[in-house]
Each structure stands twice: as C-alpha cells, then as structure tokens.
Protein backbone atom coordinates (compact mmCIF):
# COMPACT_ATOMS: atom_id res chain seq x y z
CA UNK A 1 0.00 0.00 0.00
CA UNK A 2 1.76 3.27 -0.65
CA UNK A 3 1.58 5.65 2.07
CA UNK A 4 3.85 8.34 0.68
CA UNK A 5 0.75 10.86 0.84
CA UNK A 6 1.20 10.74 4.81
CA UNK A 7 3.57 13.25 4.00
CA UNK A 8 1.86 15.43 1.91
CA UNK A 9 -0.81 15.43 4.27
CA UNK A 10 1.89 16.01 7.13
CA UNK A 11 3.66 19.34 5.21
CA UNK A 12 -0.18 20.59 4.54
CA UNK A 13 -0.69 20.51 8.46
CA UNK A 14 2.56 21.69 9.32
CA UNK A 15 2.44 24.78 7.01
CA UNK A 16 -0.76 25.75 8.35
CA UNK A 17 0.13 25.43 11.79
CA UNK A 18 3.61 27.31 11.33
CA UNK A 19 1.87 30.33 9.43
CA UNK A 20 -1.12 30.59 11.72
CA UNK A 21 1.32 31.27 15.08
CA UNK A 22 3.65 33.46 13.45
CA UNK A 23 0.85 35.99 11.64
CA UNK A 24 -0.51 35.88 15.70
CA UNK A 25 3.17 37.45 16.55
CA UNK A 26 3.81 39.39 13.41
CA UNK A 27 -0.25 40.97 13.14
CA UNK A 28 0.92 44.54 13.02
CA UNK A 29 -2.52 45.91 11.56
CA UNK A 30 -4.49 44.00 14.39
CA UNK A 31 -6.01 42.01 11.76
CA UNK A 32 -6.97 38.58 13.98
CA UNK A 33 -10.02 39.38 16.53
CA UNK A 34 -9.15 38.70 19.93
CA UNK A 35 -11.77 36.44 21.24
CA UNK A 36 -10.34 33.70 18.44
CA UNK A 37 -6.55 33.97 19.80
CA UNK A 38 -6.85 31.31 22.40
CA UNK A 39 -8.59 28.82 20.16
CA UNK A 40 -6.01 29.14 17.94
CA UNK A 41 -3.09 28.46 20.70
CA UNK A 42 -5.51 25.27 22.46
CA UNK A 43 -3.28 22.64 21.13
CA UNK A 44 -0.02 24.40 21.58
CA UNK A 45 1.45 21.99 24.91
CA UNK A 46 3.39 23.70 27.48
CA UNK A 47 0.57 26.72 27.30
CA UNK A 48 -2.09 24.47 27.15
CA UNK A 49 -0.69 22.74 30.26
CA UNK A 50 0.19 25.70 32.56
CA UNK A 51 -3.21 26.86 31.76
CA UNK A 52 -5.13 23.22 32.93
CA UNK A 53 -3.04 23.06 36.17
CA UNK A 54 -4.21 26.00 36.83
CA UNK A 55 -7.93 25.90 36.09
CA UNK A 56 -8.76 21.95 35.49
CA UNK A 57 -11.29 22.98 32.51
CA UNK A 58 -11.88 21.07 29.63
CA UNK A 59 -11.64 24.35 27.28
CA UNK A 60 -7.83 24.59 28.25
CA UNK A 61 -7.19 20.44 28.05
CA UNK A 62 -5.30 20.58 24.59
CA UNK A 63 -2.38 19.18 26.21
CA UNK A 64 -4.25 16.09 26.61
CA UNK A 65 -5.59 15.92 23.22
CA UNK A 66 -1.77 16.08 22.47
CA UNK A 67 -0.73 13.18 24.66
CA UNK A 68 -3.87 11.36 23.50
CA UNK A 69 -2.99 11.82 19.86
CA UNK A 70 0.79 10.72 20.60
CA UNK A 71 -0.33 7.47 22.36
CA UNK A 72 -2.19 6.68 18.98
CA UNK A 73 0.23 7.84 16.29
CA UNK A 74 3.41 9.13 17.68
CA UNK A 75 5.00 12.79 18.24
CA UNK A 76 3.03 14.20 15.54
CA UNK A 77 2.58 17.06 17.77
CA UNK A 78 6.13 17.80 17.15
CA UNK A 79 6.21 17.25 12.92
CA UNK A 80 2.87 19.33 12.68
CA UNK A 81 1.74 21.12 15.09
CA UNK A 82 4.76 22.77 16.90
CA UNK A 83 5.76 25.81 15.15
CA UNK A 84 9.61 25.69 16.39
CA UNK A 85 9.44 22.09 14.75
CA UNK A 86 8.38 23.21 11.51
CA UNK A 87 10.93 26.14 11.80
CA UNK A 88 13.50 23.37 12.45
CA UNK A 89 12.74 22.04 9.05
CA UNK A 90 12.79 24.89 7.04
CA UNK A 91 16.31 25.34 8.29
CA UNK A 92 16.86 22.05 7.76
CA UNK A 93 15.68 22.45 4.18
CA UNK A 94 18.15 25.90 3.70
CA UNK A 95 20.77 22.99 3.44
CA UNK A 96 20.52 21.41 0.12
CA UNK A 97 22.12 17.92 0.02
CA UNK A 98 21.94 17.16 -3.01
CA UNK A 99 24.33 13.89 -2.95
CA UNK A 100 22.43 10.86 -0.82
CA UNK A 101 26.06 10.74 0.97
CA UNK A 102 25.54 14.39 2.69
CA UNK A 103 22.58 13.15 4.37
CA UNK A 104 21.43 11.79 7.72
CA UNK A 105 22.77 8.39 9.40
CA UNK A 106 21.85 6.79 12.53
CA UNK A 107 22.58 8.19 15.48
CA UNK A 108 22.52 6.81 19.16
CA UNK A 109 20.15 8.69 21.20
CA UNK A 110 21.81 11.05 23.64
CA UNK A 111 19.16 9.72 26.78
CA UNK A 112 21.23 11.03 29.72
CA UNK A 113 21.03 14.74 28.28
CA UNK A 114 17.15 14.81 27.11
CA UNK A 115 16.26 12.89 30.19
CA UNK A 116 17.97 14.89 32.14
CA UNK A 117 16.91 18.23 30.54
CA UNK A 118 13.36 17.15 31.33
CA UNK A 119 13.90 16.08 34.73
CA UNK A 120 15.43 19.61 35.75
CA UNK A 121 12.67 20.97 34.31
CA UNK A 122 10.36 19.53 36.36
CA UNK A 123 11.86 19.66 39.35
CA UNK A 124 12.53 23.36 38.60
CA UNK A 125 8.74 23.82 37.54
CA UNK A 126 7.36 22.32 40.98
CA UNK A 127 9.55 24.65 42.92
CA UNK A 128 8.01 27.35 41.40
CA UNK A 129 10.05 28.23 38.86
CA UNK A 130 9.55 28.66 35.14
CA UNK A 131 12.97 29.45 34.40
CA UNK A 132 13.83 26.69 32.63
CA UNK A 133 10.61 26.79 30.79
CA UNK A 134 11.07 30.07 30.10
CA UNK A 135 14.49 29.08 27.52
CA UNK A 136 13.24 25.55 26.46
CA UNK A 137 9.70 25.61 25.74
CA UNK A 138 9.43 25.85 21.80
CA UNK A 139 6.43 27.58 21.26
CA UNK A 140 7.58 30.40 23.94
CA UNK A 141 11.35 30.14 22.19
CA UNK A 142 9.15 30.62 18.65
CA UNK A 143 7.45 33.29 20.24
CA UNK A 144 10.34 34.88 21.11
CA UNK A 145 11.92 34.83 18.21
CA UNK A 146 8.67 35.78 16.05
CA UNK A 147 8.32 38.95 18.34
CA UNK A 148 11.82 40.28 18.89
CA UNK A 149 13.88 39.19 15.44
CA UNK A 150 10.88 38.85 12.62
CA UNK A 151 8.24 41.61 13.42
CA UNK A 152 10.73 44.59 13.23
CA UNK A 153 11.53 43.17 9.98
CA UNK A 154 8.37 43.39 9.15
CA UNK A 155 7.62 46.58 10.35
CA UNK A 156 10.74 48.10 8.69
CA UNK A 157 9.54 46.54 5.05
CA UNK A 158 6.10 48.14 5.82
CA UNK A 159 7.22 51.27 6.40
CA UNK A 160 9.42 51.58 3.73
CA UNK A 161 7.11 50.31 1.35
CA UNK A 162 4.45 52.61 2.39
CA UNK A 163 6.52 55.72 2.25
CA UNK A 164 7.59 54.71 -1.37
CA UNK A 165 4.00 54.03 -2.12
CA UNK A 166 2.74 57.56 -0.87
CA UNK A 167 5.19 58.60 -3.09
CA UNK A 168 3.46 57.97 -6.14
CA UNK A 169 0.05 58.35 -4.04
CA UNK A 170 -0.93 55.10 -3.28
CA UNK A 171 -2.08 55.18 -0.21
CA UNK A 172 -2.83 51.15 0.24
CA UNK A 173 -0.31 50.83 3.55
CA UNK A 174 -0.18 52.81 6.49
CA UNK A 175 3.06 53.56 8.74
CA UNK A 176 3.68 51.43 11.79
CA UNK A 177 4.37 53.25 15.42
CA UNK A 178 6.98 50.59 16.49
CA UNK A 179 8.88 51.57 19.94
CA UNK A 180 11.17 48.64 19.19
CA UNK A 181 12.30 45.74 21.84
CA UNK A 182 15.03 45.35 24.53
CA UNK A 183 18.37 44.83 22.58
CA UNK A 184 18.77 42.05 25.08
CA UNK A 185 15.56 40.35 23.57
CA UNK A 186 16.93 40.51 20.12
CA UNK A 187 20.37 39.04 21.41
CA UNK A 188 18.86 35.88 23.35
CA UNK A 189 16.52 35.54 20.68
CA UNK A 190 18.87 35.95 18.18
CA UNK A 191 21.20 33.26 20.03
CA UNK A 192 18.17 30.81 20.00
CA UNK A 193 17.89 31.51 16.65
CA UNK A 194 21.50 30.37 16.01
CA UNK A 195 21.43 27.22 18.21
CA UNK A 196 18.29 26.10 16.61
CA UNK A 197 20.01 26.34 12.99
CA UNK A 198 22.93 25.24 13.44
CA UNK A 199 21.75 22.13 15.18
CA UNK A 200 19.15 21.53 12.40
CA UNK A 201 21.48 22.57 10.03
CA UNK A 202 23.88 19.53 10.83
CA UNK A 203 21.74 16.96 12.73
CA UNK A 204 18.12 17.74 11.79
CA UNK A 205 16.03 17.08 14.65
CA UNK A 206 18.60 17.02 17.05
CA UNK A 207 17.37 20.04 19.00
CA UNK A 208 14.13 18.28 18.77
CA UNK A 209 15.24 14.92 20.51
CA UNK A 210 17.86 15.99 22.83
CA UNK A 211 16.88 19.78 24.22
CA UNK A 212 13.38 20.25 23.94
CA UNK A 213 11.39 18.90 27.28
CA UNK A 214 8.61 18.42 25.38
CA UNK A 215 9.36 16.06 22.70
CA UNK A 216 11.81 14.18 25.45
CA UNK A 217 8.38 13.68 27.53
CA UNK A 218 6.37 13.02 24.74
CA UNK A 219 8.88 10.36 23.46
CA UNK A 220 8.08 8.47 26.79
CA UNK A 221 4.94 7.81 25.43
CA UNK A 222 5.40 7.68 21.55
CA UNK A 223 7.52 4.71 22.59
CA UNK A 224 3.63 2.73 23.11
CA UNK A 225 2.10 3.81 20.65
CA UNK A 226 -0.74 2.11 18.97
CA UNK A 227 0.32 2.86 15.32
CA UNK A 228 4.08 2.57 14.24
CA UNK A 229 6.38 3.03 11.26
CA UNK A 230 8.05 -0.34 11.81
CA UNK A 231 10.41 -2.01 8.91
CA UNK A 232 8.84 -5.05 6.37
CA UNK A 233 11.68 -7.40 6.47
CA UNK A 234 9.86 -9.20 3.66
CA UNK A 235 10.72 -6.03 0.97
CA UNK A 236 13.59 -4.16 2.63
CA UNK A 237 16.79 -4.64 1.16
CA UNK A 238 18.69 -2.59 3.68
CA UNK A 239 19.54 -0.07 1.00
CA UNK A 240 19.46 2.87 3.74
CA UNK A 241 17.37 5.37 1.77
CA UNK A 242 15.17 5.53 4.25
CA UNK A 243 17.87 6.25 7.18
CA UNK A 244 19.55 8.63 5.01
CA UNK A 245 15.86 10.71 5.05
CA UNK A 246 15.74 10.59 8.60
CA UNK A 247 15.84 14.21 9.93
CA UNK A 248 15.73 12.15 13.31
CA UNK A 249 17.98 10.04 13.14
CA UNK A 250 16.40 7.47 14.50
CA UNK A 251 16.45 4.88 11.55
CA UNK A 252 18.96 1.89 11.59
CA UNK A 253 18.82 0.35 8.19
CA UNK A 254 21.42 -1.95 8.86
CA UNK A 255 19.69 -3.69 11.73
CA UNK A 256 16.30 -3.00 10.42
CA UNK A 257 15.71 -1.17 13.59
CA UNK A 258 13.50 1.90 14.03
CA UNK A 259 13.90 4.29 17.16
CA UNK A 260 10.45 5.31 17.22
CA UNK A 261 10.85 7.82 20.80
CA UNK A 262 12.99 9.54 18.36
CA UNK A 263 10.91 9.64 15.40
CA UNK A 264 8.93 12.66 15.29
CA UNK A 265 6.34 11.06 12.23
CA UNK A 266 7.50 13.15 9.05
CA UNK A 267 6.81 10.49 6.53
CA UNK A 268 9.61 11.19 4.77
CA UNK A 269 11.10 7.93 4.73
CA UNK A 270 8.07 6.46 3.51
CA UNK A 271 8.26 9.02 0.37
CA UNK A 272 12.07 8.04 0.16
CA UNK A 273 11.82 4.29 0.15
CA UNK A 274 12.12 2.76 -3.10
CA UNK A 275 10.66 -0.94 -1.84
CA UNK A 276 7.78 -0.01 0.19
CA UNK A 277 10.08 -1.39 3.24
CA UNK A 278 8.38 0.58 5.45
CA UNK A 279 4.94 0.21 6.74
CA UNK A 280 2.47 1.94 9.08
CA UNK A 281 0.89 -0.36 11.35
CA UNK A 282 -1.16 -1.41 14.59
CA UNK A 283 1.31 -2.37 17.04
CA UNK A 284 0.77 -2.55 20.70
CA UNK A 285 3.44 -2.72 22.34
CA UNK A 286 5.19 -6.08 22.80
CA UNK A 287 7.90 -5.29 25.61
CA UNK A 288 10.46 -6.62 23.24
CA UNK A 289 13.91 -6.46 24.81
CA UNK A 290 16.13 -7.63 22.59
CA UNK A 291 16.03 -4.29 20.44
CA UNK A 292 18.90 -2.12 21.77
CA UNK A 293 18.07 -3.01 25.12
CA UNK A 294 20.91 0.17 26.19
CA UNK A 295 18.48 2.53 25.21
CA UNK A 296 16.14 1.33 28.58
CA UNK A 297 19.31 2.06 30.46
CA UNK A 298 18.48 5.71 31.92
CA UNK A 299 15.01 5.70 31.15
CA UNK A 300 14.33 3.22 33.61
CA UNK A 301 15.87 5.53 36.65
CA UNK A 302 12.93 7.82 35.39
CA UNK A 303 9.57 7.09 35.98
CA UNK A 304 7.17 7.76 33.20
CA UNK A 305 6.20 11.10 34.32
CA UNK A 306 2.39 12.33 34.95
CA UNK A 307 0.10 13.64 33.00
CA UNK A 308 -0.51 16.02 36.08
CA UNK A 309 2.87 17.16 35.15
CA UNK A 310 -0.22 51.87 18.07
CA UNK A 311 1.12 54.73 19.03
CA UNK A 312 0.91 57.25 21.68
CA UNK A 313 -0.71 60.50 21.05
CA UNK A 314 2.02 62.72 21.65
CA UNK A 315 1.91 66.33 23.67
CA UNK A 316 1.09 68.76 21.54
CA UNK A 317 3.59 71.45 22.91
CA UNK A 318 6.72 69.75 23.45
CA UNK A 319 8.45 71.02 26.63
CA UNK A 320 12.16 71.81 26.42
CA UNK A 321 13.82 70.90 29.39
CA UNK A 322 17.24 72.33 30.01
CA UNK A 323 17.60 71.31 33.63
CA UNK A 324 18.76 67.81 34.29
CA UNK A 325 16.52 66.14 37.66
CA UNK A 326 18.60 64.84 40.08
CA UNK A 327 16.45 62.49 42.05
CA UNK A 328 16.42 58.76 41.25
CA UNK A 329 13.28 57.23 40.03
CA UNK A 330 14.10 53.40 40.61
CA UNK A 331 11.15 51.21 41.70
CA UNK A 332 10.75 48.93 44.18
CA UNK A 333 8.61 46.74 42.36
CA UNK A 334 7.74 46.97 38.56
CA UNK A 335 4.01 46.53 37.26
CA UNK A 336 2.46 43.32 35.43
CA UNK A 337 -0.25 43.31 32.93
CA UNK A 338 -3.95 43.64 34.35
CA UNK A 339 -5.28 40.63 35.06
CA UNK A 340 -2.35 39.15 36.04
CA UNK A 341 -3.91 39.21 39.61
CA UNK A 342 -0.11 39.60 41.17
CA UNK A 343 3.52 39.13 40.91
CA UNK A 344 3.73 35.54 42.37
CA UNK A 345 0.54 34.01 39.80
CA UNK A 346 2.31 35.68 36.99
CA UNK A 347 5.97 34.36 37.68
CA UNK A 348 4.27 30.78 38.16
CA UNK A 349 2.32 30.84 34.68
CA UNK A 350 4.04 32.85 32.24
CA UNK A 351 7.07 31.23 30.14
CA UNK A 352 7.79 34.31 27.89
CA UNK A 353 6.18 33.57 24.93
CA UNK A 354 6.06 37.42 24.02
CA UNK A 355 2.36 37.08 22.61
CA UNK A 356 1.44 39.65 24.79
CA UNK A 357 4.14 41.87 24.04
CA UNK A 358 3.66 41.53 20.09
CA UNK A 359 0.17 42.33 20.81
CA UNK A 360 -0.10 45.34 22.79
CA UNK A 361 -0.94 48.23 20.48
CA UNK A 362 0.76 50.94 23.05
CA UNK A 363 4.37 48.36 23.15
CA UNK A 364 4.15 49.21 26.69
CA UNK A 365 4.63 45.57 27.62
CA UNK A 366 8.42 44.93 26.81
CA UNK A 367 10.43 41.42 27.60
CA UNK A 368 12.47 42.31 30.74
CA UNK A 369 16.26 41.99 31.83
CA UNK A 370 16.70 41.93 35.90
CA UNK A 371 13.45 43.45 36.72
CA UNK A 372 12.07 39.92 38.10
CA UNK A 373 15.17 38.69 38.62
CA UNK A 374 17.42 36.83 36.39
CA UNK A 375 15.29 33.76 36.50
CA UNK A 376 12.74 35.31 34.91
CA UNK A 377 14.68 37.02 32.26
CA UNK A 378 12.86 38.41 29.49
CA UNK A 379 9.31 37.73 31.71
CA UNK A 380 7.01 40.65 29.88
CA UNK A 381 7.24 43.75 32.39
CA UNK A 382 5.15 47.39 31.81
CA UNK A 383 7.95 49.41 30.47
CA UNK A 384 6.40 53.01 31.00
CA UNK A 385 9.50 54.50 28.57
CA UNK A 386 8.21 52.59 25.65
CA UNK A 387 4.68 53.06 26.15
CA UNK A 388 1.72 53.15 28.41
CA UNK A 389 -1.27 51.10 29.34
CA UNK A 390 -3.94 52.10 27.25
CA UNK A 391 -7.51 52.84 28.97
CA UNK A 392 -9.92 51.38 26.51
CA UNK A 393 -7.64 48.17 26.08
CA UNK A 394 -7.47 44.49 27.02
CA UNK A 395 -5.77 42.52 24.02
CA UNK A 396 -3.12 41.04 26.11
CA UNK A 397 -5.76 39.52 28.82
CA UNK A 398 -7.51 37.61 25.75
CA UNK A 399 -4.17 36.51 24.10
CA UNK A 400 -2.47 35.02 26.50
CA UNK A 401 -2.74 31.41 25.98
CA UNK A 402 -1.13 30.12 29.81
CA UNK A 403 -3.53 32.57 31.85
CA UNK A 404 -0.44 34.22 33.48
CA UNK A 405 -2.69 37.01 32.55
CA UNK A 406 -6.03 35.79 33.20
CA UNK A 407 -9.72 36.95 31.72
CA UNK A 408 -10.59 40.32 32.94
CA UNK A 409 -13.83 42.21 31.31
CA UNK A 410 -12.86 45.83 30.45
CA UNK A 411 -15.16 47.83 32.35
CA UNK A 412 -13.14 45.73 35.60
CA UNK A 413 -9.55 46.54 33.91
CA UNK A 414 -10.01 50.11 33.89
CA UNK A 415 -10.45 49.62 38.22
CA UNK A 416 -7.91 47.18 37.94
CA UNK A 417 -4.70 48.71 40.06
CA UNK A 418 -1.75 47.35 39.09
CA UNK A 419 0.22 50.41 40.47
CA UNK A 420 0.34 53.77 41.91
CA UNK A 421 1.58 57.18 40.30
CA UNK A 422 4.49 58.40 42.51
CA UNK A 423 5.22 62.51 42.27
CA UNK A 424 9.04 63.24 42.58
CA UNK A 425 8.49 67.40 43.10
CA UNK A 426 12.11 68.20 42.79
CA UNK A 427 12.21 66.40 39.45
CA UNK A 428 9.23 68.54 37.93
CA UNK A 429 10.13 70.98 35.17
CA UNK A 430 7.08 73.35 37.06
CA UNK A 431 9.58 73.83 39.91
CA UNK A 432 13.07 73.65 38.77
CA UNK A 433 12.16 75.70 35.73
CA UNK A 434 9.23 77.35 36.76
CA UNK A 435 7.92 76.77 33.02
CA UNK A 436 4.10 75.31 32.61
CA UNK A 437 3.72 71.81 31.81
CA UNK A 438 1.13 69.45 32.30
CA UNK A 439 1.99 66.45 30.30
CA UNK A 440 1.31 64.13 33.09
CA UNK A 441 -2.22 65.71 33.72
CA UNK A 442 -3.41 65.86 30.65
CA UNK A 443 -2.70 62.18 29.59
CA UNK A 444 -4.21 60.93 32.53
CA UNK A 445 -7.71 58.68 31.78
CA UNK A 446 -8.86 58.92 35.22
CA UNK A 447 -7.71 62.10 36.07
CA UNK A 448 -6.01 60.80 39.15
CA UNK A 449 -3.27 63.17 38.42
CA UNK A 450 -4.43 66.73 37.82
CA UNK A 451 -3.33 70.11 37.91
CA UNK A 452 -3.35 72.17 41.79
CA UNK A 453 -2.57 76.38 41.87
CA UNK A 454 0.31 76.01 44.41
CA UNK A 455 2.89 78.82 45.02
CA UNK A 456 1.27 80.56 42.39
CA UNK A 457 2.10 77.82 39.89
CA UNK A 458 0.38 74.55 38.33
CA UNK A 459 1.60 71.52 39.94
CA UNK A 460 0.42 67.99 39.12
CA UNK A 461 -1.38 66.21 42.10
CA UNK A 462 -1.65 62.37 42.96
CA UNK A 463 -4.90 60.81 44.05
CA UNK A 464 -3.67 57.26 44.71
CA UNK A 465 -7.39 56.11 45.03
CA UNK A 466 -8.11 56.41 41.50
CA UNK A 467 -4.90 55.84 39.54
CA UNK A 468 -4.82 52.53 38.08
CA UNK A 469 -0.89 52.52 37.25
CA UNK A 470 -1.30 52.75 33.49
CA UNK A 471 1.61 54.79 33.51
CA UNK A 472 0.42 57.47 30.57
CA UNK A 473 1.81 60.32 33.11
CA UNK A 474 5.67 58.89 33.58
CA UNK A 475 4.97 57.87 29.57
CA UNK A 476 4.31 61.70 28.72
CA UNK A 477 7.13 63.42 31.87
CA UNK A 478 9.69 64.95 29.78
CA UNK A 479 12.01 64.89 32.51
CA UNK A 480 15.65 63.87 32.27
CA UNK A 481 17.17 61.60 33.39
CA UNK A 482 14.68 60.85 36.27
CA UNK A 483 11.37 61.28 35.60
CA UNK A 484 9.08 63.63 37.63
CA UNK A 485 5.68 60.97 38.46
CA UNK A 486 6.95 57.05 37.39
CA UNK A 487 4.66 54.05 38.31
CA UNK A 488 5.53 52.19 41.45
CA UNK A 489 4.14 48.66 40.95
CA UNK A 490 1.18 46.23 43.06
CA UNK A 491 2.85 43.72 43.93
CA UNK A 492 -0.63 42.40 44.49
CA UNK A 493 -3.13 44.47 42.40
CA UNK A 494 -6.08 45.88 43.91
CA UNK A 495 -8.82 47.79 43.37
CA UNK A 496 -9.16 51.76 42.55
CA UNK A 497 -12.00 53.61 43.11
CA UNK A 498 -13.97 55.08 40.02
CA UNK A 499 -12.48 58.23 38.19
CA UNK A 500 -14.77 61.37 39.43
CA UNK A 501 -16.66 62.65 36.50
CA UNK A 502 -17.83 66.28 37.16
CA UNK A 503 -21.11 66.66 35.80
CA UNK A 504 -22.16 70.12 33.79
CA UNK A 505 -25.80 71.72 34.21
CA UNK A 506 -26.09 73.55 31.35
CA UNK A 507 -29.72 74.90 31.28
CA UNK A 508 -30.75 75.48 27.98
CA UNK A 509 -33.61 78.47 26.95
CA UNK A 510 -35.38 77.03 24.12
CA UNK A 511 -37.64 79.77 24.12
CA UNK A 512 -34.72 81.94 22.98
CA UNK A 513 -34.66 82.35 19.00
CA UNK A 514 -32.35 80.77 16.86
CA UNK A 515 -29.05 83.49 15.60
CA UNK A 516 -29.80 83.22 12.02
C-alpha cells in the first residue's frame, strides 16, 4: 500500500500550523479578533498545560488531546503542530544535500542529556520556577523569536514600502508606530535563533530529541504507541534510503531497527523508500527487549512522568527641558499586565512567549532583563519609557494562551490597580524651571493626576485612590534623566476607586430664538 501521501498530508498541516502562530506574533494591523486567539493556541502543549493546572477545565485540556494523539500515532505534535518544529525544518531544508552521501545516518540517542533536561525541568517547575521553561519551551522560544527578530523586519519593510507608495500616491499601507524591543531580547533571541540552525542545520532534529522537554516527555509515550512506522523485512533490502531521510535520526537500516521515541512522524522515509520497506501499522506494544536493550538504560531511573505534570498621542507642545533632575526614580517593584492578579501568579504561569508583548498596540509591555530577577529574564514587564497602558484596552488579557494574565472584562480593567503614580516634586520641570507643563495631567484617563494652583504655579497632584498605574503620566514626563511621576508597581493588584466625572448643568432656553 503506498503511504507516501502521509507526508503530503503532514507538510499541509505543518504549514498551516507554522503560518497561523507566526501571523498571531507578526499581526501589526491588528487584523486577527481577539476572542479567536486562544482557540487558535488550544493545542499548543506547554501553554495548554500551565493553563489546565491552573484551572482543570476542559476548554484549556489541549495538552491532553496532544498526549492522547501521541499514544495513537506518535509525536506528531512535534512534525505538525509545533511551530519551532516546523521552523527546524525549514532550516533544515536551507541545506541542500543534493548527494544521498551528505545526508542523515543513525545516530545513538543522547538519553542522559534529554532525560535529564526534562527532569530539571520539572523539578525546577514544581519549585516554582519557570525558568527553565522560560528558555526551552518551543512555542515560547518561537514566540520569542517571532516577536523580537521577525516583526521589526516586518515593520521596517512596511514602512518603507508605504513611504515609497505615498510617493506615487498610493495610499494602500499605512506607517507602523513601532517603539522597538530590549536589545537584550533581540540578542537571546537571536542566540536561540542560532542554536536552533545550526543544530538543524547539521543533525536535523537534534534540538528536537535531545533539548526540547517536550518532545523528550512526549517520546516516553510515543515509545507505546498504537500505530508505528516499523520495517517489512519481507521487501527491505537494507539499502538505507530511508535512514539517510531521517531528519531524526532514528532509523537503523542496517539492523532494520527503528527508534520510534525519536521519530517525530515526518513520513519522509516512507516518500524516500524505493521498496515499500516501510509500513504503518497497529502495534501494541510487545515489551520486546532484545532491540537495543541500552536505550532502557536511563530511562528506567525515570519514571514515566504524569500527565498532572499603536502609538501614543504625543503632547502637543513639546516642553524643552534644560535642567537635568537629580532624584532617582528606581522602583521597588515593577508593574504586570492587568489581570495578572499579582507578581507571584504571573511568575508561576508565564514562560515568555512574548504574545502579549507583540500584541499590545501601546508596546508598553516589553520582555524584561533583571526586573524579576534573572530567572525570569525576558518575563514581559510594563515598560512606561516605551509606552503606556492604554484605557480602553485588554488585548493582552484575551491573548495570552497560559492565563499568566487571566480573563478580565474591560469595564473591571479600567479599576484594575496594578500600580500607583508616585510625584518626585524636585524632578518637575514646574519647579526647577518654573515653566508650565502638564503632560502628566493631561494624559491621565482617570484624572487621578491633575493640575493644583500652588505657590502661584500649576503643579500635578496624585490621588492614589483612583490611579490605576497605566503609567500614561511617567509615559508623557519629559524629565531627564529621572522622571518627575513614574509608576511604582502592586505587587498584588487591587482595586481603585472610580475616576470622578464632574457633571455640567447647562440649562438650555429654548424659548430663545435661533441666531440666524
């Protein structure tokens, strides 16, 4: 029976998958609805999971769907539906071998590394860490490298297409507001970038089979699986087409033996074979112990592990400040997204996928460096120099697909406290340069900072009670180097009281005739 369209059907899946995830990071006209982000991430593992261990719903179960779906046919999870594995292969594709020698051969599993890898990340992950998660996870490393390397490439083609296309006055573009990403982003990012190809580059799925915790604990199970790409002795001839195919290395043509916790069900040795030596059958597993026993070796120390495991509207007067302020505005503790409840559930959940931070129309949420500690490098953290939280906005509570930042309805998000305006006097340009300013006042959306007559001046004023910490007033403080009002973060958020709208009678005579 020829089964070579297993791999059509395979690169179909794949491609969709792979294109789906990165237009979610590289959207930069806001094109995808929000409400259809998370259905679009459900099968996508490590969120999936983080999100179920947290809530136990069915809706956020995809993980299990994943495990279910290995258990029947293998790690297909990691040939279609992974995003960093398709990546993987389109590097792997860059490389064009054109002799059969500059192929693939069999490798011996490296079982002490992957094993390994995956058991520090657990451990790691039940101390209450996601550190390790935060560098290994593929979809978050994808993420990453979708948000911080690929999207300003985008955005710099877009804007230099539009501005040749206004040109000639075609007006079918517009130009992107882009506040750009921490430089250390781009440099880890661009590191993972280089690991990944260079791996896949040489060794195909190496990264795949040896690094990644998820396909090590999903080849625990692939190893049972129901249906297997096993060898038909009766029309091999051991010509080692098939092996040299292998992007996992996990084919031994000489011994007719197939690694399947390896294999990560491409197909393509089925399109490569030119006997139909290879087959695609039911086979439960038969304990069988005689096949490269060594490979058992360090698996069995490890138990099979549990399932439980846009831009800112700028002030329209710019004030020139000539005298430097001289009083530090470092933070205690830096702000997370509304609806990420507090500092502790957001550390727990989030592994720095960067969805959020490709999403947010304002770019106030950045990836950060030491903020959270180096453990939680590049964790997304409101960075009030890039941008500020807008008022009318809750994108990044319905993308996130771990619920590090968890479902909050908008009229709750604008109460929603996730810090507290802080005034620094001897900073302000109103009193070290006696000149009028306002900025922070005037981009306030609650109007928890306003302007006071004090000392015959206009000073801004704090009401704590009814700032939200969206920091549009350290945003808009032209103050250098320190700023004048900066956001001091919730640890904990909490709840602010409701802006105070003034109401205006305006009586109106309509007996009194019209002007004209």
């Amino acid at each position: 029976m020829n089964i070579a369209f297993l791999r059509k059907i395979r690169i179909v899946i794949s491609l969709m998958f792979f294109f789906v995830a990165l237009f979610l990071f590289i959207d930069v006209y806001n094109y995808i609805p929000q409400n259809i982000f998370k259905p679009l991430l459900f099968l996508q593992f490590v969120p999936s999971l983080l999100t179920f261990l947290k809530y136990a719903g069915l809706a956020s179960a995809g993980f299990i769907f994943i495990i279910l779906l290995t258990a029947f046919f293998g790690r297909v999870y990691c040939s279609s539906i992974c995003p960093m594995g398709t990546l993987i292969d389109i590097f792997n594709r860059l490389k064009k071998r054109k002799r059969i020698k500059e192929r693939f051969d069999f490798a011996k599993p490296h079982n002490i590394i992957r094993y390994s890898i995956l058991a520090i990340t657990i451990f790691v992950f039940f101390i209450g860490s996601n550190f390790t998660l935060i560098f290994l996870d593929p979809y978050s490393n994808f993420g990453k490298i979708s948000n911080s390397i690929i999207k300003p490439i985008v955005v710099a083609i877009n804007n230099n297409l539009n501005y040749v296309l206004e040109k000639i006055d075609l007006f079918w573009l517009q130009t992107i507001d882009y506040a750009g990403t921490s430089v250390y982003a781009v440099l880890i990012s661009a590191i993972i970038v280089l690991v990944v190809f260079l791996l896949s580059f040489t060794n195909g799925r190496l990264f795949c089979n040896s690094i990644c915790p998820v396909g090590s604990l999903l080849s625990l199970i692939s190893k049972f699986s129901i249906f297997k790409i096993v060898v038909d002795e009766s029309n091999c001839v051991s010509c080692g087409s098939c092996e040299k195919y292998c992007k996992a290395q996990c084919i031994d043509s000489k011994n007719k033996f197939i690694d399947f916790s390896r294999c990560v069900s491409c197909f393509d040795c089925f399109d490569s074979c030119p006997t139909s030596g290879l087959k695609y059958e039911l086979s439960f597993p038969k304990f069988k112990m005689k096949q490269n026993p060594e490979r058992r070796n360090f698996v069995k120390t490890i138990s099979l592990i549990s399932i439980g495991l846009m831009g800112f509207q700028k002030v329209s007067k710019k004030i020139e400040v000539y005298t430097k302020s001289k009083i530090s505005d470092a933070k205690k503790n830096y702000s997370t997204p509304p609806g990420s409840k507090n500092l502790e559930n957001f550390l727990d959940n989030c592994t720095a996928c960067h969805l959020c931070v490709s999403a947010c129309p304002t770019q106030v949420i950045q990836p950060s460096l030491n903020e959270f500690g180096i453990f939680n490098l590049l964790t997304p953290v409101m960075n009030y120099q890039k941008g500020y939280c807008n008022y009318d906005c809750n994108k990044c509570i319905e993308v996130c697909p771990t619920s590090a930042i968890e479902p909050l309805k908008l009229e709750k998000k604008k109460l929603t406290q996730i810090g507290k305006a802080k005034f620094l006097k001897d900073n302000c340009v109103v009193y070290t340069q006696k000149t009028d300013c306002g900025a922070c006042a005037e981009h306030c959306p609650t109007k928890a900072v306003h302007m006071v007559l004090q000392e015959n001046l206009r000073v801004p004023k704090v009401e704590e009670e009814i700032c939200i910490g969206c920091g549009a007033c350290e945003h808009a403080c032209p103050t250098i180097p320190y700023k004048a009002i900066y956001i001091e973060g919730n640890v904990i958020h909490k709840l602010a009281k409701a802006p105070k709208i003034k109401k205006v009678d305006e009586k109106i005579d309509l007996k009194e005739d019209f002007p004209f």
